[in-house]
Protein backbone atom coordinates (compact mmCIF):
# COMPACT_ATOMS: atom_id res chain seq x y z
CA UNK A 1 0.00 0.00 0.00
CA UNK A 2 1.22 3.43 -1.18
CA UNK A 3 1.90 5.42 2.54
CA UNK A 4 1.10 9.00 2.15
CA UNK A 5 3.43 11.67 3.14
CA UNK A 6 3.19 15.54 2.73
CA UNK A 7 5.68 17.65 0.65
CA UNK A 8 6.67 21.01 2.24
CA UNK A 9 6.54 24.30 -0.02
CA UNK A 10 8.61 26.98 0.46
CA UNK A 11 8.37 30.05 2.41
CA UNK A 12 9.13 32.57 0.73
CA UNK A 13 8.75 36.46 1.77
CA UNK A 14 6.36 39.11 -0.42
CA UNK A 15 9.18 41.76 -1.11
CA UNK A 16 9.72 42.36 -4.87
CA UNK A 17 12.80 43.03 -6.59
CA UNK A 18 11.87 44.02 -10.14
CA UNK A 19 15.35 43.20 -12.39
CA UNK A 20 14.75 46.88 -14.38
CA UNK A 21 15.77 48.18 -11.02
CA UNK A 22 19.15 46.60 -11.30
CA UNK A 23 19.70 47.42 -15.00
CA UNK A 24 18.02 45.01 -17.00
CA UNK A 25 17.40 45.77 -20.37
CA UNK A 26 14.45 44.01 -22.68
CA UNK A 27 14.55 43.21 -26.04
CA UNK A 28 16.78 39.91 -26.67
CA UNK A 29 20.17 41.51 -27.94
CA UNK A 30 21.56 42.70 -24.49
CA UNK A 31 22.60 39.96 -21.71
CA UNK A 32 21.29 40.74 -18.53
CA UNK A 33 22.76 37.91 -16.81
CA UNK A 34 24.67 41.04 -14.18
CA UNK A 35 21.39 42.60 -13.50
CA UNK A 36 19.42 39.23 -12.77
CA UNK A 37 22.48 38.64 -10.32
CA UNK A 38 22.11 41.62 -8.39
CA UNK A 39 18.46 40.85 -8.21
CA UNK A 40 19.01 37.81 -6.34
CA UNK A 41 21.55 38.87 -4.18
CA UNK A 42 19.55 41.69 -3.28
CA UNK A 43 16.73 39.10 -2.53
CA UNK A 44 18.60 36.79 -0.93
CA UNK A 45 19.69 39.09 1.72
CA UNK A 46 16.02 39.53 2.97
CA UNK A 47 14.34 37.01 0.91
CA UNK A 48 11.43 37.82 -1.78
CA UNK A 49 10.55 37.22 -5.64
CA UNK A 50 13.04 38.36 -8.28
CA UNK A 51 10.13 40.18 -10.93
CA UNK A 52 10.83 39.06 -14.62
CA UNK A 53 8.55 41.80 -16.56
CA UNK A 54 7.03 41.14 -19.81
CA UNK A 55 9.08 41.19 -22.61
CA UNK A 56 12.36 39.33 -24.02
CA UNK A 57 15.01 38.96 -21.98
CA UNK A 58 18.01 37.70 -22.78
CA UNK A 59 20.86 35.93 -19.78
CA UNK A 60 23.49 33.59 -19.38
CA UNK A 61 23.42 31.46 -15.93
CA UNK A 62 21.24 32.26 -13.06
CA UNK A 63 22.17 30.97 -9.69
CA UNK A 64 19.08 30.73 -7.01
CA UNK A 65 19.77 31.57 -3.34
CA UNK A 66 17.67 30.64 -0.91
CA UNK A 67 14.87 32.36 -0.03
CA UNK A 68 14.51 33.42 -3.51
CA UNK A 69 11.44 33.10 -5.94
CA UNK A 70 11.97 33.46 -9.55
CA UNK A 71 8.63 35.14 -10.47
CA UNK A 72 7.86 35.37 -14.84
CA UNK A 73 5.17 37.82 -15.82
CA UNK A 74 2.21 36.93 -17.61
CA UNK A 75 4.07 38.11 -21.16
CA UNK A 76 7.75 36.90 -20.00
CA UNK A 77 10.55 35.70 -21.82
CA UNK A 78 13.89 34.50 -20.03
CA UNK A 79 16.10 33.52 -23.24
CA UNK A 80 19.47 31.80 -22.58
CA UNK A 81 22.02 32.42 -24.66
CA UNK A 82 25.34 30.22 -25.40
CA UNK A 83 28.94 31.16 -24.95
CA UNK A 84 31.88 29.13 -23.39
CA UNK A 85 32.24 32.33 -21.12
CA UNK A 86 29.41 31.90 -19.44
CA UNK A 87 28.67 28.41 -19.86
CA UNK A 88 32.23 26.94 -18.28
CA UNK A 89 32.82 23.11 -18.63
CA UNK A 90 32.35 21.52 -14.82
CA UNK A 91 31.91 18.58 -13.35
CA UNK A 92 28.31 17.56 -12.20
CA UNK A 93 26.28 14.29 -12.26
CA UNK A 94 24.53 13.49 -15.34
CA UNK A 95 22.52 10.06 -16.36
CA UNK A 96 23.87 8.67 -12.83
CA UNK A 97 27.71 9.43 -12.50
CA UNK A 98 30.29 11.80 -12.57
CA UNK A 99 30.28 13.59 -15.62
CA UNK A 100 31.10 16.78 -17.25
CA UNK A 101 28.84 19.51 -18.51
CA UNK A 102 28.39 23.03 -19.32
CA UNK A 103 27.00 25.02 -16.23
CA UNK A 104 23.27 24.83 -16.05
CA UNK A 105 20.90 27.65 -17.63
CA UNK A 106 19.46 27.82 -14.00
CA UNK A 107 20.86 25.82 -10.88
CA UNK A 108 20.80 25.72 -7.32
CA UNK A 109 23.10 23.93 -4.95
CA UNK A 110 22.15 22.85 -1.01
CA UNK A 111 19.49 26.16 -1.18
CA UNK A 112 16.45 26.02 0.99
CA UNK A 113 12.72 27.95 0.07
CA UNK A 114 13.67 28.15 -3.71
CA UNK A 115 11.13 28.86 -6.25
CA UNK A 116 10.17 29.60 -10.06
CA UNK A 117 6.84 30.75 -10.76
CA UNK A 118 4.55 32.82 -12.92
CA UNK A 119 3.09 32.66 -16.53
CA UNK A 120 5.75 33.49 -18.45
CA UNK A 121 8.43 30.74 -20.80
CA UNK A 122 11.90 30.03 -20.13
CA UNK A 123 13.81 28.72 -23.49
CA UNK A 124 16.81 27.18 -22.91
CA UNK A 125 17.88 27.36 -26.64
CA UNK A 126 18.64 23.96 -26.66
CA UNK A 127 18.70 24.08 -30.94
CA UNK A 128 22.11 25.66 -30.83
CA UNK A 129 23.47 22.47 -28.82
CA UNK A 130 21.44 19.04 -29.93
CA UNK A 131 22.17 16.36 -31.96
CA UNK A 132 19.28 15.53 -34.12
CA UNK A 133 18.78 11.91 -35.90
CA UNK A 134 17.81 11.85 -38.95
CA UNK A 135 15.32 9.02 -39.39
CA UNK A 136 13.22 11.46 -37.32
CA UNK A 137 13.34 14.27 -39.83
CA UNK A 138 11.69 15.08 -43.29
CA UNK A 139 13.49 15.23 -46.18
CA UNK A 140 12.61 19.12 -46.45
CA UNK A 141 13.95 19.58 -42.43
CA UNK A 142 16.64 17.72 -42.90
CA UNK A 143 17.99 19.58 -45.94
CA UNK A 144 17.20 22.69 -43.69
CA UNK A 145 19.34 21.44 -41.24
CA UNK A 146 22.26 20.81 -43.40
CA UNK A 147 22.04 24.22 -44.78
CA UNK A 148 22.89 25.39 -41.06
CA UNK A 149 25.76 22.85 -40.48
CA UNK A 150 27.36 20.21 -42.95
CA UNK A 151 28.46 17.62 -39.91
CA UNK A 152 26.45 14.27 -39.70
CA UNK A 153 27.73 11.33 -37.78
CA UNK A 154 26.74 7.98 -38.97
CA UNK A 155 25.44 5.34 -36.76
CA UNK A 156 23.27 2.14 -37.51
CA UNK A 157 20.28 4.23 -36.74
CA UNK A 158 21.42 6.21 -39.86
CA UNK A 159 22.67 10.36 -39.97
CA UNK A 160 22.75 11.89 -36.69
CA UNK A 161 23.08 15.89 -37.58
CA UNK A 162 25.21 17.74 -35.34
CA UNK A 163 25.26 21.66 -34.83
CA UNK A 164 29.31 22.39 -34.88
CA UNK A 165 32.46 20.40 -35.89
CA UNK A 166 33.43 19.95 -31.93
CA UNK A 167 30.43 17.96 -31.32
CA UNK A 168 31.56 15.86 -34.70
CA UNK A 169 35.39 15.59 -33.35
CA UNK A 170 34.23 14.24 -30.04
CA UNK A 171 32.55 11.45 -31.48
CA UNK A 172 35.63 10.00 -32.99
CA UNK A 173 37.72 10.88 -29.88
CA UNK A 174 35.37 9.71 -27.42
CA UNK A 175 33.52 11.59 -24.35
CA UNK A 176 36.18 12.74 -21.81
CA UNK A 177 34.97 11.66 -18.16
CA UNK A 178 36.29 13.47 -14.64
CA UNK A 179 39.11 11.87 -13.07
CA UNK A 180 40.45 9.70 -16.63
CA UNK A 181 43.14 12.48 -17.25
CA UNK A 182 44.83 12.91 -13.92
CA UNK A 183 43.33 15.64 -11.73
CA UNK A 184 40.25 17.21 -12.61
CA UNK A 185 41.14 20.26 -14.29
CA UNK A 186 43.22 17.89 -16.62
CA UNK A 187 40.24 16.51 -17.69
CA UNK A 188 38.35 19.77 -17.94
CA UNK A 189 41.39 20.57 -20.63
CA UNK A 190 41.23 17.63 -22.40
CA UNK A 191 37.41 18.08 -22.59
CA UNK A 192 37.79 21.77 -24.11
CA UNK A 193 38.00 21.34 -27.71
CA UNK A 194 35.03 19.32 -28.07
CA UNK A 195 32.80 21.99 -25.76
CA UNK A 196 29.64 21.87 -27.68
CA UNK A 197 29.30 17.90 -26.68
CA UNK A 198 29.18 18.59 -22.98
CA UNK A 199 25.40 20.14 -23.32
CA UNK A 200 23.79 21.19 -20.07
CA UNK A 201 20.91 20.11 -18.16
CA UNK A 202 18.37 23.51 -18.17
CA UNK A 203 17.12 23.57 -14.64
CA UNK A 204 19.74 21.58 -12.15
CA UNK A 205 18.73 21.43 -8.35
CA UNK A 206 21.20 19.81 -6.11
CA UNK A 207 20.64 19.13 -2.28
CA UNK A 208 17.67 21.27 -2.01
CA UNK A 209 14.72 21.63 0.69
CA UNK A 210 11.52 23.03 0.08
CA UNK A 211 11.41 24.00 -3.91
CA UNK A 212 8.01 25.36 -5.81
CA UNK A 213 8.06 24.86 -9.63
CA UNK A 214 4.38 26.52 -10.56
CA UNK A 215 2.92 27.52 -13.67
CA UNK A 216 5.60 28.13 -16.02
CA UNK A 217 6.71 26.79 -19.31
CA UNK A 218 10.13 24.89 -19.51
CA UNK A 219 10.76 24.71 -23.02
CA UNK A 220 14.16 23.62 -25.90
CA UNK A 221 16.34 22.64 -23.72
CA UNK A 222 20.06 21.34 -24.62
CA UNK A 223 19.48 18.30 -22.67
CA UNK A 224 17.09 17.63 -19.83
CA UNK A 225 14.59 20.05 -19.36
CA UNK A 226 14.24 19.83 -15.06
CA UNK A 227 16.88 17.82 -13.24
CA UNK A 228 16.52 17.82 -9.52
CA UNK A 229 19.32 14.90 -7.49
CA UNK A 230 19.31 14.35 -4.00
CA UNK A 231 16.25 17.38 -2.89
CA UNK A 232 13.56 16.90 -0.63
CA UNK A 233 10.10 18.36 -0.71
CA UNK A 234 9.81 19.16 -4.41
CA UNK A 235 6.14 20.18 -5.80
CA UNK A 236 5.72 21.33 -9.70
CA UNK A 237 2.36 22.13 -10.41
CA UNK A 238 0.56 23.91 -12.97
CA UNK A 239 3.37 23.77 -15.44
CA UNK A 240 4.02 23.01 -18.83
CA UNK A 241 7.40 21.21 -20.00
CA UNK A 242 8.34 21.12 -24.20
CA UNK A 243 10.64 20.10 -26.31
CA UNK A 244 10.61 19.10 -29.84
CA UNK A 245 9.71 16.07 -30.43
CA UNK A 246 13.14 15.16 -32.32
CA UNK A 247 14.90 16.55 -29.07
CA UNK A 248 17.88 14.39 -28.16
CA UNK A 249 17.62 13.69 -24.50
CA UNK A 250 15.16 15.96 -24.10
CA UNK A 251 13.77 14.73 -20.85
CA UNK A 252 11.01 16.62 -19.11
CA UNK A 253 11.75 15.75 -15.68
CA UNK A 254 14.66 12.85 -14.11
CA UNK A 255 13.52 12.74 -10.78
CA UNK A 256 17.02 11.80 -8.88
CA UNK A 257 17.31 10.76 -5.69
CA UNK A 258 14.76 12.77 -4.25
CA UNK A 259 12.44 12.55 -1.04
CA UNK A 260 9.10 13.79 -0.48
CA UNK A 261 8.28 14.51 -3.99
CA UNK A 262 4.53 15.86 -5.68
CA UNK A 263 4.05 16.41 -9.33
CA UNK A 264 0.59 17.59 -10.66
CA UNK A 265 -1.58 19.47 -12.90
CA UNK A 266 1.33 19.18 -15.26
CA UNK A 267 1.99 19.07 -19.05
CA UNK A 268 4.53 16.94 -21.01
CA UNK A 269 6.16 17.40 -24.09
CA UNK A 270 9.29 15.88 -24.59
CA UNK A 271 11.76 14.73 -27.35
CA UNK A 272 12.56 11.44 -24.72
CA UNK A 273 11.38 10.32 -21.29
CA UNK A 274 8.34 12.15 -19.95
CA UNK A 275 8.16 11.87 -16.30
CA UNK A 276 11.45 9.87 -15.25
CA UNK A 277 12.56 8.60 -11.53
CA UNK A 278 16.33 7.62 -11.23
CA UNK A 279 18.45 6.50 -8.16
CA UNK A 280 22.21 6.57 -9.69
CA UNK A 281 24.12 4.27 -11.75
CA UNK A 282 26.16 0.92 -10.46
CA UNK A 283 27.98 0.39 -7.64
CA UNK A 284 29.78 3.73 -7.53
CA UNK A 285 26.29 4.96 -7.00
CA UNK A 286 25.46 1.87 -4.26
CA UNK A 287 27.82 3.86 -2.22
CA UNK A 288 25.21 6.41 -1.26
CA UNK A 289 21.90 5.48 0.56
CA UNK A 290 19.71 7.64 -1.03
CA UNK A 291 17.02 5.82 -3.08
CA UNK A 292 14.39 8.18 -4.77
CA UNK A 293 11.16 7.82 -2.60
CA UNK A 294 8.11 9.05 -1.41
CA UNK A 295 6.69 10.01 -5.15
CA UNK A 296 3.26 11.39 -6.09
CA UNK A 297 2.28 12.06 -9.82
CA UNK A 298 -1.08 12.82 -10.33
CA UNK A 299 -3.51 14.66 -13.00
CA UNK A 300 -0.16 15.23 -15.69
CA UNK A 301 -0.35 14.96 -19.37
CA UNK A 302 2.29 13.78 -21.80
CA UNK A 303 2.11 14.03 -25.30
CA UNK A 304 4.56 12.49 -27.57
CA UNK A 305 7.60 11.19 -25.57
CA UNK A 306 9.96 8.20 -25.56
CA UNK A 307 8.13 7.15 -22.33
CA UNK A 308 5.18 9.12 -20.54
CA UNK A 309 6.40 7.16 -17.04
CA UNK A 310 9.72 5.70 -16.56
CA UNK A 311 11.62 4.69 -13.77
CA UNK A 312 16.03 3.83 -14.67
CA UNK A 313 17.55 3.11 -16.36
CA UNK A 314 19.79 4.33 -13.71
CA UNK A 315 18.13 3.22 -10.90
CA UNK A 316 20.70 1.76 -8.23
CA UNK A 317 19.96 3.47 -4.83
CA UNK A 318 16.65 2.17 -5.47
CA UNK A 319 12.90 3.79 -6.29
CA UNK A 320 10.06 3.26 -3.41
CA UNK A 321 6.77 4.19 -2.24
CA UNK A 322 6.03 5.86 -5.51
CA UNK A 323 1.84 6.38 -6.64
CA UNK A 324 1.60 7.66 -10.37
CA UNK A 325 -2.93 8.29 -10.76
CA UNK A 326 -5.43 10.10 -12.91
CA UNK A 327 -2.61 10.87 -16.07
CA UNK A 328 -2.96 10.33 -19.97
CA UNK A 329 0.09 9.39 -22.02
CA UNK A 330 -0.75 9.88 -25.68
CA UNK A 331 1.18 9.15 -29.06
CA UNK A 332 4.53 8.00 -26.82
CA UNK A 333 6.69 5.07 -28.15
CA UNK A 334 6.18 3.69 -24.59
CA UNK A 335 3.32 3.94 -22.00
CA UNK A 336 4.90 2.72 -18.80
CA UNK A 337 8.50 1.71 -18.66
CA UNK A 338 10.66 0.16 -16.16
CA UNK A 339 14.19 -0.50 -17.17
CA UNK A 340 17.77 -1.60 -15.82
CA UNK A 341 20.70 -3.74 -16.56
CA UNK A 342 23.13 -6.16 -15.07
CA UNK A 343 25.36 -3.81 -13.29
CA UNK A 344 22.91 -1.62 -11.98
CA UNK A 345 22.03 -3.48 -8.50
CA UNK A 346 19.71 -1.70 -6.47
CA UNK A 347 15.74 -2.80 -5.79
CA UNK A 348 12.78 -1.02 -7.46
CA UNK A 349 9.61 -1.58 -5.18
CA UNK A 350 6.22 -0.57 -3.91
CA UNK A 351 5.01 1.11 -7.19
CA UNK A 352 1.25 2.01 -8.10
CA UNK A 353 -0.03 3.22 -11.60
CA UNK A 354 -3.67 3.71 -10.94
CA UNK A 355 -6.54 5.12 -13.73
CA UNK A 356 -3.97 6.02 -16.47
CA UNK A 357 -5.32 6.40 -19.66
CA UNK A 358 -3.04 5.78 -22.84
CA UNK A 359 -3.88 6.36 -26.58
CA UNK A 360 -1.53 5.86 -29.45
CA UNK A 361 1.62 4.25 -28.24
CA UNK A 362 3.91 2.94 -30.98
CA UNK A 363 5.53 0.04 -28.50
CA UNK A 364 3.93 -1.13 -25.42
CA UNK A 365 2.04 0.43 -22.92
CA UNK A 366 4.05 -1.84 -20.30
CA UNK A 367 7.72 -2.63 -20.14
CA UNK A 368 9.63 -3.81 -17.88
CA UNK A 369 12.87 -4.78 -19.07
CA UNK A 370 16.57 -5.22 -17.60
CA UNK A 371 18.42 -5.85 -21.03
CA UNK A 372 18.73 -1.74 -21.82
CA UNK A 373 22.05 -0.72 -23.31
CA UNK A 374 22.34 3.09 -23.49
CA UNK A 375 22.72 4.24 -27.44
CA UNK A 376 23.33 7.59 -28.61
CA UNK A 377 25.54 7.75 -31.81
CA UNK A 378 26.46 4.38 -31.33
CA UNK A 379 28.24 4.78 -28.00
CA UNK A 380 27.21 1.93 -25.95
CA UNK A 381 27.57 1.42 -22.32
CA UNK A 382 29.42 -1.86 -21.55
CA UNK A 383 27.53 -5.05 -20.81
CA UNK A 384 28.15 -5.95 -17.34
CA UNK A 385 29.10 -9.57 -16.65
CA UNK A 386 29.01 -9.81 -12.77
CA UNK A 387 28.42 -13.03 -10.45
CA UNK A 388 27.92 -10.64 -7.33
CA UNK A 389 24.61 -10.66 -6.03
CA UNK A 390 24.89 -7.03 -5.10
CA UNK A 391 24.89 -5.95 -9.02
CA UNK A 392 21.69 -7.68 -9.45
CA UNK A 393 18.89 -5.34 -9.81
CA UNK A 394 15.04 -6.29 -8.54
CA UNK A 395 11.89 -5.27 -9.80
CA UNK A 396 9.30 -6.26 -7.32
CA UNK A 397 5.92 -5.26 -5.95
CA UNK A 398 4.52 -3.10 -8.87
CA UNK A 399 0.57 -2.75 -9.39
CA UNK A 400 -0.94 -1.67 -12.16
CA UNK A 401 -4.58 -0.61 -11.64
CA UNK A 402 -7.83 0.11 -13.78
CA UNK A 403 -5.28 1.12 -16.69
CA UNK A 404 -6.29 1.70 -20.42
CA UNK A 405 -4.74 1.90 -23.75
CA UNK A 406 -6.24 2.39 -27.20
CA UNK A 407 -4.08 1.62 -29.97
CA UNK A 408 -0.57 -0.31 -29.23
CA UNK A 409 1.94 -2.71 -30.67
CA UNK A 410 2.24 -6.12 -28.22
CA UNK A 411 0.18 -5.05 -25.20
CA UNK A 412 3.05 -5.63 -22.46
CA UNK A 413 6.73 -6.50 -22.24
CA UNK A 414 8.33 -8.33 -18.87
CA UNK A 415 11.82 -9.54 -19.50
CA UNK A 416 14.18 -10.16 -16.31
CA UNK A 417 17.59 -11.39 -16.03
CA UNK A 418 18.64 -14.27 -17.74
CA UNK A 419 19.59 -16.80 -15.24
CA UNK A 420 18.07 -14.66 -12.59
CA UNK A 421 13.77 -15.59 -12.45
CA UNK A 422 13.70 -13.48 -9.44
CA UNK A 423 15.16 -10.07 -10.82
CA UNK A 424 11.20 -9.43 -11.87
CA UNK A 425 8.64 -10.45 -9.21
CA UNK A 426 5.36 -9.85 -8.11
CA UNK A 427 3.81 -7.53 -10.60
CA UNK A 428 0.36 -7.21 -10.70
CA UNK A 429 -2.86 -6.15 -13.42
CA UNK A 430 -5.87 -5.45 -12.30
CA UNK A 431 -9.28 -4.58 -13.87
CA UNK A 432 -6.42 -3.41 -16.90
CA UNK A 433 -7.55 -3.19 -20.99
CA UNK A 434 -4.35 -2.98 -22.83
């Protein structure tokens, strides 16, 4: 049974702290990332909402403090811009380990009473970083796309289209990880010349307490759109997530392990997973006992998507007490989808999918699978060959309830372990039409 818990919102004080006031300048051709600063230092210092007016305004990084709401008019535009300036290579966690990245559009590190809010869009101008495949494309867009850069990559998927040349070299160098090169501003140098592979994540929260994501639009992002890792008390409600739907990685949300999490009244539209809960990768991750619990989707909407709910593939600390109710996933290549591999350890439990309604998915509604290998321009993670029990990873205790699709390829997919019958247990279907 799904035990009920209460996320805490953030308290935030009513002083305003309009960015004009500290020199920002509308219009989309003059950064304002300065101005926004002082804004939020000035509001951290008392605490109070940071006023985006209407109109375009364009920024590099913006760093919440605690205390701090991030308020978007009615009319708003926050438009990120790209330069190696103000985007610096770093090392962060991304898709379960160590890895290195460009800083985030918007981040926050071990802040408390954090919030974005209001009407308005914030467009991570993800175009100027992503890969795009090309079996996904038109002929007519994919022309388009060649008349704004001649690099394509090929892979046994076919082209994959690539924005500059040091996204193309890094795919015949290979991705540079923390730590390979010696200390870690070694590998930050070695990393350098391919830059524009290292694409951030949009909205990165790390080690947060009481954060309020309500009513705005998260939109073309470089990679994942809303990446929150090791928070507690997280609500987003009222807002609306998009990316193309050809956006690589395009994730709306990677729930990471998080505690004490509510996610509602919410639209997806992603270019891969939807809604996504992860809990770290192998036995580096194992290290930390922090599994992603305590999760409560309810009343959300996503559109076309790799999956609408997902939980991995990165999923060793473990995912628990987690209630997904009252959502519609239409036109995604996957309804539901657990996934893992040998490697991975960790135990996925005490999961409820109640009243979702699913129309047009290309795959299954259901999968639950442990064989996933991670592909993107043929780079494959290695298969895992392990005899320790602890790099076994367990499905167990999920319950599907009153669920519905209309229009599907094979209705579900359940593949464990081979050699391990246990590694997928006790999943149940009731009063289900798939």
């Amino acid at each position: 049974m799904f035990k009920e818990f209460t996320a805490a919102l953030p308290l935030i004080s009513n002083a305003e702290f309009d960015i004009r006031d500290y020199g920002a300048v509308s219009g989309g051709k003059i950064s304002n990332t300065k101005a926004i600063a002082a804004a939020i230092e000035a509001a951290a210092k008392k605490g109070g909402r940071v006023i985006i007016p209407n109109g375009i305004w364009l920024t590099g990084p913006i760093r919440l403090q605690s205390g701090v709401e991030l308020h978007l008019c009615d009319n708003a535009l926050l438009l990120f811009g790209k330069s190696r300036e103000e985007y610096p290579l770093i090392v962060t966690d991304y898709e379960g380990i160590r890895r290195i990245r460009t800083v985030s559009q918007i981040s926050a590190d071990h802040a408390e009473d954090i919030a974005i809010s209001g009407n308005g869009i914030i467009n991570g101008s993800g175009h100027l970083w992503r890969p795009v495949k090309q079996f996904k494309m038109t002929e007519r867009q994919w022309a388009g796309l060649l008349q704004k850069s001649r690099y394509v990559i090929e892979s046994k998927e076919g082209g994959v289209w690539v924005p500059t040349k040091s996204i193309y070299d890094a795919r015949f160098e290979g991705e540079v990880f923390p730590d390979t090169c010696g200390t870690e501003e070694e590998s930050l140098a070695k990393a350098a010349p391919f830059y524009d592979f290292y694409r951030p994540v949009m909205l990165s929260l790390k080690h947060c307490r009481r954060i309020l994501i309500e009513g705005v639009r998260l939109q073309n992002s470089a990679a994942w759109n809303l990446h929150p890792y090791f928070c507690e008390d997280l609500t987003v409600r009222n807002a609306s997530i998009n990316n193309p739907y050809y956006a690589q990685n395009g994730d709306g949300i990677d729930v990471e392990s998080c505690r004490r999490v509510h996610i509602h009244h919410s639209d997806f539209q992603t270019g891969d997973d939807g809604i996504c809960l992860k809990a770290g990768k192998d036995r580096e991750a194992r290290k930390l006992l922090t599994p992603c619990e305590d999760v409560l989707v309810h009343d959300c909407k996503v559109g076309q998507s790799h999956g609408g709910f997902v939980v991995g593939s990165e999923m060793s600390r473990g995912v628990r007490n987690v209630l997904v109710k009252d959502c519609a996933f239409i036109d995604s290549d996957v309804g539901v989808r657990f996934k893992s591999a040998m490697g991975r350890g960790g135990v996925v439990e005490d999961i409820y999918l109640e009243d979702i309604q699913m129309v047009n998915i290309r795959q299954q509604p259901v999968i639950i699978t442990m064989d996933y290998v991670h592909n993107l321009m043929d780079y494959n993670d290695p298969v895992v060959s392990s005899s320790d029990p602890e790099d076994i990873p367990e499905f167990r205790n999920i319950t599907f309830r009153r669920c519905r699709c209309v229009g599907a390829g094979e209705p579900v997919r359940i593949k464990g372990l081979d050699g391990y019958p246990d590694s997928v247990h006790n999943v149940f279907f009731e009063e289900c039409d798939l």
